[in-house]
Protein backbone atom coordinates (compact mmCIF):
# COMPACT_ATOMS: atom_id res chain seq x y z
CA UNK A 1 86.05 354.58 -41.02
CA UNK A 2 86.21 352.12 -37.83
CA UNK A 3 83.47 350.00 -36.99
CA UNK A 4 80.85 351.32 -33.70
CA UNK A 5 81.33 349.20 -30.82
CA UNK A 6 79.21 349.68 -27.70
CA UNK A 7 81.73 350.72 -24.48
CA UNK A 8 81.90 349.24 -20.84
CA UNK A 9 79.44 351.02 -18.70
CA UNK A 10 79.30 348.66 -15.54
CA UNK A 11 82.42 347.53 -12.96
CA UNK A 12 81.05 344.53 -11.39
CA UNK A 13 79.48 341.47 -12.93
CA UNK A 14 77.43 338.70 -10.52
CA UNK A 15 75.94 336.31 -11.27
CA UNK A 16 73.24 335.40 -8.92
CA UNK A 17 69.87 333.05 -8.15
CA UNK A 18 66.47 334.10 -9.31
CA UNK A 19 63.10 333.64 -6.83
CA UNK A 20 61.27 331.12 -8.27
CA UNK A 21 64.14 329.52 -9.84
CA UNK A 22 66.99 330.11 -12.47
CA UNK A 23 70.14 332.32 -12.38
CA UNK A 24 71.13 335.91 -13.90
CA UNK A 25 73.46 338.55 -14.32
CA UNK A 26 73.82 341.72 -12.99
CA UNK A 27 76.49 344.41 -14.01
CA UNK A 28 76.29 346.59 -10.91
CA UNK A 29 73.47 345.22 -9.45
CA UNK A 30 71.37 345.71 -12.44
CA UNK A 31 69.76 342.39 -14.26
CA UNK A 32 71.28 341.75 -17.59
CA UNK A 33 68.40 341.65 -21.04
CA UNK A 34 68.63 340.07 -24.25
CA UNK A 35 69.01 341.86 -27.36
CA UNK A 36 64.87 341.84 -27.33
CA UNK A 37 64.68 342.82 -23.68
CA UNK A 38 63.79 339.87 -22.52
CA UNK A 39 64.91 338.67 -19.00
CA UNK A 40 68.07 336.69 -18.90
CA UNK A 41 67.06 333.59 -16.69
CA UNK A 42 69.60 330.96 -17.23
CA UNK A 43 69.02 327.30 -16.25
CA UNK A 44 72.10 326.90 -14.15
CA UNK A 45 74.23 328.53 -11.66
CA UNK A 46 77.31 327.24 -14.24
CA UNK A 47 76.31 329.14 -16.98
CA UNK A 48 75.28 332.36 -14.92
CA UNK A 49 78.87 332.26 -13.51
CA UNK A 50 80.25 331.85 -17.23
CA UNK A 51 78.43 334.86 -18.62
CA UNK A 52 79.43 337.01 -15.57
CA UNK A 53 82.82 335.75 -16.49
CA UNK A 54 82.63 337.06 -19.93
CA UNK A 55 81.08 340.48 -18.93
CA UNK A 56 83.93 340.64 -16.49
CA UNK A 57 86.68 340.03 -19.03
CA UNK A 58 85.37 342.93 -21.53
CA UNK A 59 87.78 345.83 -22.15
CA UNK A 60 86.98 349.50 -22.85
CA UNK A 61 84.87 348.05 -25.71
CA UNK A 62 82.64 344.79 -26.07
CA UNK A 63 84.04 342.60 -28.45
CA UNK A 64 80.58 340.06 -28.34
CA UNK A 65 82.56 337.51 -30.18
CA UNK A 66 84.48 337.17 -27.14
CA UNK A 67 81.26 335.77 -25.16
CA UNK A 68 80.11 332.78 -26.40
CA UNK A 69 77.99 331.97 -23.70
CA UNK A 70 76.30 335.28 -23.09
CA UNK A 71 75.63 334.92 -27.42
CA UNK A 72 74.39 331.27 -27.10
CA UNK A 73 72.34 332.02 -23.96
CA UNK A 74 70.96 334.92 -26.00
CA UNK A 75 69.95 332.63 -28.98
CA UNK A 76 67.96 330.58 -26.52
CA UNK A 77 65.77 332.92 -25.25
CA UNK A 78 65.13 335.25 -28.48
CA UNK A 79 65.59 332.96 -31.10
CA UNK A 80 65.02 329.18 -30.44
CA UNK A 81 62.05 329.09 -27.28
CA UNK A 82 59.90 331.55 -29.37
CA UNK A 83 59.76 328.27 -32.06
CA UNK A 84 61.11 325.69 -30.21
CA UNK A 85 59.38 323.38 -32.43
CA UNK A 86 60.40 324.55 -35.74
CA UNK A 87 63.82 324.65 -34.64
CA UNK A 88 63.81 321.04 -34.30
CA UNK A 89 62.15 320.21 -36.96
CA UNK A 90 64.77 322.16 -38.88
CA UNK A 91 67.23 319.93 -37.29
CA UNK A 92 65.23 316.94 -37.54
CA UNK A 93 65.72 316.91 -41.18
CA UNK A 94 69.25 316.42 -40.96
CA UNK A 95 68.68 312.97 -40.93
CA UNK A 96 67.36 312.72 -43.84
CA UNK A 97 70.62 313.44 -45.59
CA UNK A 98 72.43 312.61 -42.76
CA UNK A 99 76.63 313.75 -43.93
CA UNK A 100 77.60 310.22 -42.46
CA UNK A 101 75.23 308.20 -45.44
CA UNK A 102 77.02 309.70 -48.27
CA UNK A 103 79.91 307.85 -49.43
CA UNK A 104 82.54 308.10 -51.91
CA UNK A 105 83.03 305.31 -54.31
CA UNK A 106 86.90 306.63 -55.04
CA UNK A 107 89.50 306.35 -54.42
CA UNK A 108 90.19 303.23 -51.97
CA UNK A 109 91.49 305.16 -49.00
CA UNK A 110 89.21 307.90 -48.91
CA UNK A 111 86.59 305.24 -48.83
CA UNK A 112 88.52 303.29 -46.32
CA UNK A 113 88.30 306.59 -43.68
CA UNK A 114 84.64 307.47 -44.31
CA UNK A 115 84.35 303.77 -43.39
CA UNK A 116 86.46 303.43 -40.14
CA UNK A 117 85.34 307.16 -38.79
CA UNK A 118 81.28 306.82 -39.89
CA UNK A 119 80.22 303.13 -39.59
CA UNK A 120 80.83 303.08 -35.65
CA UNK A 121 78.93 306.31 -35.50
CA UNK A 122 75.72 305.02 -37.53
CA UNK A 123 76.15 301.65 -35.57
CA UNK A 124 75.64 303.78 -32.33
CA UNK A 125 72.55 305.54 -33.51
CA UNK A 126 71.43 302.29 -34.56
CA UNK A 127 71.93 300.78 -30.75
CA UNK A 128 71.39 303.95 -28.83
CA UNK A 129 68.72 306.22 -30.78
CA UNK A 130 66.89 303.05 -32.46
CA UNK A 131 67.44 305.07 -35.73
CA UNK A 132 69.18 302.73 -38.18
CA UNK A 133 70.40 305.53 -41.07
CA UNK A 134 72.29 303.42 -44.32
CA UNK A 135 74.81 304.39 -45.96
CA UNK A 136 74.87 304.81 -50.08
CA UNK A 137 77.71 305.69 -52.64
CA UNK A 138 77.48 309.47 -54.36
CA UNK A 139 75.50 312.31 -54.10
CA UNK A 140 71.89 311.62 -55.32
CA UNK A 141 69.42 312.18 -52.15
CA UNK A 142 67.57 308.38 -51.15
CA UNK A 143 65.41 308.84 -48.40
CA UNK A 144 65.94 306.90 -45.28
CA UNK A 145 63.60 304.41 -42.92
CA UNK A 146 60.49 306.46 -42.27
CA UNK A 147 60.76 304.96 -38.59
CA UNK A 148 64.57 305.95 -38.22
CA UNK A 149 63.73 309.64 -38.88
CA UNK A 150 60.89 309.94 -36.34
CA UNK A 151 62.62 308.69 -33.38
CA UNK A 152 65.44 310.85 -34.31
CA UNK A 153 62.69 313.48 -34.59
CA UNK A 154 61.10 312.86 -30.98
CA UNK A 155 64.80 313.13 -29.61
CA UNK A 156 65.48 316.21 -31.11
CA UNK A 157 62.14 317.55 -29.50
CA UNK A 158 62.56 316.07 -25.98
CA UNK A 159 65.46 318.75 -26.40
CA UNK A 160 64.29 322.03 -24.15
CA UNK A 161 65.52 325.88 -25.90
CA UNK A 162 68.63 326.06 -24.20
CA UNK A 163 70.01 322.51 -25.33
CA UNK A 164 68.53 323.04 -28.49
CA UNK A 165 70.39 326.12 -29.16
CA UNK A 166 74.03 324.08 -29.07
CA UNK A 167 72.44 321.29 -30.39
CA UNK A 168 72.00 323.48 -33.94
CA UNK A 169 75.44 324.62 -33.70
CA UNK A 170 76.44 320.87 -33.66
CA UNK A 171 74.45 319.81 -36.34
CA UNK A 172 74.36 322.93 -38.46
CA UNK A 173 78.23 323.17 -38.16
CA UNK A 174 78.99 319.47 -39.16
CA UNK A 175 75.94 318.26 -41.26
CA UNK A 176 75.23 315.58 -39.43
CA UNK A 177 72.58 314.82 -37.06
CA UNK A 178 73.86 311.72 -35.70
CA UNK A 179 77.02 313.23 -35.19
CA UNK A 180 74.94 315.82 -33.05
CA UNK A 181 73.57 313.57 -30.92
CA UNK A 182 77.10 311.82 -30.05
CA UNK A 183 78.43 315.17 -29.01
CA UNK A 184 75.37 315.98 -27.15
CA UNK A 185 75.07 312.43 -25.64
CA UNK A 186 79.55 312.24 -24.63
CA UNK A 187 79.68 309.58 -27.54
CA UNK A 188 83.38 310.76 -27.98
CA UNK A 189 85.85 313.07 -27.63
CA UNK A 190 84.76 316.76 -29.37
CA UNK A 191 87.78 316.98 -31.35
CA UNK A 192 87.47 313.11 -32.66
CA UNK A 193 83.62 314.33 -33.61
CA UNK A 194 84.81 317.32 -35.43
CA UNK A 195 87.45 315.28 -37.27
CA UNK A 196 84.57 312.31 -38.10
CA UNK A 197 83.06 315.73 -39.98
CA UNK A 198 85.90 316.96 -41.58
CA UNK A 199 87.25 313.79 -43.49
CA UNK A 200 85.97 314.94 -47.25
CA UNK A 201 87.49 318.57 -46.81
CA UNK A 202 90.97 317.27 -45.15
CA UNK A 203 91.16 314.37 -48.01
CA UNK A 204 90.98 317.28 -50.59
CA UNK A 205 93.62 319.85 -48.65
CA UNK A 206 95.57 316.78 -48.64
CA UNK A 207 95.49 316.06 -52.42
CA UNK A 208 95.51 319.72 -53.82
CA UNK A 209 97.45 321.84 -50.81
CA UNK A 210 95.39 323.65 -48.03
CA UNK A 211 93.89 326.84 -49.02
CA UNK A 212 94.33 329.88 -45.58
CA UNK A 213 91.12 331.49 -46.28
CA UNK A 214 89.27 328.03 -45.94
CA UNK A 215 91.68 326.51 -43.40
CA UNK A 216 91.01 329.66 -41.23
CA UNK A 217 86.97 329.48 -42.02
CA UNK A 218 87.22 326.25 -40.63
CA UNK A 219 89.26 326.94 -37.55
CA UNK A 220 85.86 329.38 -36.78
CA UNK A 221 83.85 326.23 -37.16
CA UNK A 222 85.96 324.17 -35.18
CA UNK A 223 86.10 326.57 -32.14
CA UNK A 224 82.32 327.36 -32.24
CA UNK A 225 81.53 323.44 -32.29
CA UNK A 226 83.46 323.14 -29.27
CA UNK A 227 81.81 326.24 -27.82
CA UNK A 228 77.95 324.51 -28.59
CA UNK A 229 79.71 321.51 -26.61
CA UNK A 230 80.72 323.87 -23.40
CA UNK A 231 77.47 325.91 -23.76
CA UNK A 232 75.53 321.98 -23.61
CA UNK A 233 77.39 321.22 -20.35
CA UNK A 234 76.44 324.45 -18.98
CA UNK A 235 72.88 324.34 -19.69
CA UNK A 236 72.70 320.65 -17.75
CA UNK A 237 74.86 321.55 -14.73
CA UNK A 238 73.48 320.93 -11.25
């Protein structure tokens, strides 16, 4: 049996400006909704050009995995604004077992690369955030500076539903909140941040032989990190 998928119904996709601000998309001259019905009012003309783009580029069928910025525009309306708040706090707690504070004590290289990729990234919390996060050997939780975690907190709240929508992806998809907060903040290249995330799982493809099912799981990953990056940019055009 093959799988439903909802057909093209429209010809032309605009994107246009909103009175009394913001930007949406109309597939002949009709105003695009969210999966709840809720208007589509995007913060920038950027983005509103991007999801035209992607209505534009749909064949006979909609393939939604092909529109990653109609999907993440979507998750900011529905999902995230409706609990802004517990969003971040969800996020928040990141820091708390932050991936970048958990260190193996074996062997010497592995240690060396978790050193040279995660120190510099801690170090810039540390000077940018004011959120000093230390490092510790093995698994066992130990809770960070109280004062660390709360102005990591307030940052992740200053962040408004459409930032904080890629700013989950970023964190959810690497386990790190400082590593986040670089991507969100240009502290790096994307791919050099995805890397920084990836050093325990490409240490162990490198030891035992890379397994396809996981190598093309986190392929996924890797392109929808990248997406929460574009979707970031888009959300804080002019």
């Amino acid at each position: 049996m093959t799988e439903w998928a909802a057909r093209r119904f429209w010809t032309d996709a605009t994107a246009e400006p909103m009175e009394g601000g913001g930007h949406t998309v109309r597939l002949d001259g009709r105003a695009v909704k969210t999966p709840a019905k809720s208007p589509l009012i995007l913060p920038s003309e950027a983005m509103a050009r991007a999801v035209a783009a992607e209505w534009a580029a749909q064949g006979e069928l909609i393939a939604p995995l092909s529109m990653p910025v109609t999907r993440g525009a979507n998750a900011a309306i529905d999902k995230v604004r409706p609990q802004r708040a517990e969003v971040a706090d969800m996020l928040a707690e990141y820091g708390d077992s932050d991936l970048l504070c958990y260190r193996a004590e074996t062997p010497e290289e592995l240690v060396a690369r978790q050193e040279a990729a995660w120190d510099p990234l801690l170090d810039w919390a540390a000077d940018t955030l004011g959120a000093r996060l230390e490092a510790r050997t093995g698994i066992m939780h130990a809770p960070q500076d109280a004062d660390s975690l709360a102005r990591l907190r307030a940052a992740v709240h200053r962040l408004d539903a459409f930032e904080l929508a890629a700013f989950h992806d970023l964190v959810s998809l690497t386990g790190s909140l400082v590593i986040g907060f670089a991507a969100e903040r240009g502290q790096g290249a994307p791919d050099d941040l995805w890397t920084a995330s990836r050093i325990d799982e490409d240490w162990q493809a490198q030891q035992w032989g890379e397994d396809e099912e996981a190598a093309n799981a986190a392929e996924h990953k890797r392109r929808a990190f990248h997406d929460a990056v574009a979707f970031l940019s888009l959300a804080r055009a002019e």
